[in-house]
C-alpha atoms as a PDB file:
ATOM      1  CA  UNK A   1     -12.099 100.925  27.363  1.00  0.00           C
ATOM      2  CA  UNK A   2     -11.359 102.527  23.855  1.00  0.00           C
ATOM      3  CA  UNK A   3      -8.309 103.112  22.488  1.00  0.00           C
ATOM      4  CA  UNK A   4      -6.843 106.478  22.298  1.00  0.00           C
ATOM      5  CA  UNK A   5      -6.320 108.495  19.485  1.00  0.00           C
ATOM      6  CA  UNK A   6      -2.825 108.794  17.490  1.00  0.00           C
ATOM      7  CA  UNK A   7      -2.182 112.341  16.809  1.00  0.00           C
ATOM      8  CA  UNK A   8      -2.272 111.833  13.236  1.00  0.00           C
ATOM      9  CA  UNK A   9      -6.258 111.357  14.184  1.00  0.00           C
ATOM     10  CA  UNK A  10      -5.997 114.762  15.325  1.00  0.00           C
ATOM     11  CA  UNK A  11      -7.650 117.877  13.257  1.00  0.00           C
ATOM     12  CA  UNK A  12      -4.951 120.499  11.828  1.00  0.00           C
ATOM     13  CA  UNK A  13      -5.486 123.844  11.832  1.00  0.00           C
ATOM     14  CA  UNK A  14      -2.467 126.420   9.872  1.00  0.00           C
ATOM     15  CA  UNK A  15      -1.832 129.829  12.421  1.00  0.00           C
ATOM     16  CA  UNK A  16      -2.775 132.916  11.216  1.00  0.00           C
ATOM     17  CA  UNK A  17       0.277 134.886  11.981  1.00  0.00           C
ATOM     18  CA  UNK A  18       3.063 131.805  11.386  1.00  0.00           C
ATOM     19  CA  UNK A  19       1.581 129.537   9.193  1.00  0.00           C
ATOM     20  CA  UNK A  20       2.891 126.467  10.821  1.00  0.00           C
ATOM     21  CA  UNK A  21       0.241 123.709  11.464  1.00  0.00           C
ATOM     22  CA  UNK A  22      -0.605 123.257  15.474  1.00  0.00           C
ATOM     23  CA  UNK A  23      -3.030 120.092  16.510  1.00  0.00           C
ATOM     24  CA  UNK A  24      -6.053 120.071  18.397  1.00  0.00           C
ATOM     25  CA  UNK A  25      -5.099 120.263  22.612  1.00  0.00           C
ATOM     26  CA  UNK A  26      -7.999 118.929  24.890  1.00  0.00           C
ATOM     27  CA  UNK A  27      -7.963 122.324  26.353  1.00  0.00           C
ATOM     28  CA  UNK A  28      -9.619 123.892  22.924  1.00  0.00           C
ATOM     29  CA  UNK A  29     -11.927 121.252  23.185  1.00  0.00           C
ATOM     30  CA  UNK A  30     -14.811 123.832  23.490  1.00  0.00           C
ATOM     31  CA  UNK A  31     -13.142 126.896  21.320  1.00  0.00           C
ATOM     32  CA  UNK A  32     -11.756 124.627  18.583  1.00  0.00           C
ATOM     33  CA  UNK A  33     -13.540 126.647  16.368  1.00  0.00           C
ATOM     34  CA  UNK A  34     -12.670 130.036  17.432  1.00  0.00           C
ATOM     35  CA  UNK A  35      -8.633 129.029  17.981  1.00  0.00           C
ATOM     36  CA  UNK A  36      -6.597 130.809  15.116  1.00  0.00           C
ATOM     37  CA  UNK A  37      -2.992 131.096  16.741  1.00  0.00           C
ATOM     38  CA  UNK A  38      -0.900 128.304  17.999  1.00  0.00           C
ATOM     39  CA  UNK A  39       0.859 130.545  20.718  1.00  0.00           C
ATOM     40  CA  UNK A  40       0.295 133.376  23.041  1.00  0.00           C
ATOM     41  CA  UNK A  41       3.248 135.334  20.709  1.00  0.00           C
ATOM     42  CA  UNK A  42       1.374 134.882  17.725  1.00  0.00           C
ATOM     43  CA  UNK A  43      -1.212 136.259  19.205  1.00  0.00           C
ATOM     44  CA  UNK A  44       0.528 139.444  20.485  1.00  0.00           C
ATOM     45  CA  UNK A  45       2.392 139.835  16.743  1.00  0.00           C
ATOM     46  CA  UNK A  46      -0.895 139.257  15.122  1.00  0.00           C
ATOM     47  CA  UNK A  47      -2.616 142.549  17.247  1.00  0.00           C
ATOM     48  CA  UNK A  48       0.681 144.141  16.930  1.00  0.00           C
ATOM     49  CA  UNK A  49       0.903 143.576  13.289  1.00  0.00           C
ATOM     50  CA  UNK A  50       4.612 142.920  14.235  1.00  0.00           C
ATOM     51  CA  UNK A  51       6.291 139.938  12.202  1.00  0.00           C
ATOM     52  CA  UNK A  52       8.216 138.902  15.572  1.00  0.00           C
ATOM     53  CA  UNK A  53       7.147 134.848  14.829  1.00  0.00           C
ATOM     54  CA  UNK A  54      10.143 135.140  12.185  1.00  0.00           C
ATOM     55  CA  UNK A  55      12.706 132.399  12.998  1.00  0.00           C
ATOM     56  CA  UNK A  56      16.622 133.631  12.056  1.00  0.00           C
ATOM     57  CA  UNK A  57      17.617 129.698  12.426  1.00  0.00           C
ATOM     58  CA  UNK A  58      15.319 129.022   9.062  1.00  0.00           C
ATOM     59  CA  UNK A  59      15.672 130.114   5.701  1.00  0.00           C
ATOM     60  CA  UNK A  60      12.811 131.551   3.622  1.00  0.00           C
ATOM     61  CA  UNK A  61      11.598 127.962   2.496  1.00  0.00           C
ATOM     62  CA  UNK A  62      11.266 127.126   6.397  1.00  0.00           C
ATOM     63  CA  UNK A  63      13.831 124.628   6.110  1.00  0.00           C
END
């Protein structure tokens, strides 16, 4: 039986409307290609063109 993957083995894709990095999930196994937003919100801000991803709890820097 192989051994499974570490998730550093994993591609990395950025999201369009955060810009945070999100890993590939088994369930995009078929759309990797076509998956551009780590999130369902990101999603909705992206059509929206609302910046509601913005996180008071970091500063600028994302720190």
């Amino acid at each position: 039986m192989p051994r499974a993957r570490r998730k550093s083995d994993l591609p990395v894709k950025t999201c369009a409307a955060c810009a945070r990095p999100m890993v590939w999930r088994r369930k995009w196994a078929r759309v990797w290609d076509e998956v551009r937003y780590c999130s369902a919100r990101c999603r909705r801000a992206a059509r929206a063109g609302v910046d509601d991803t913005a996180r008071p709890d970091r500063d600028a820097d994302g720190r």
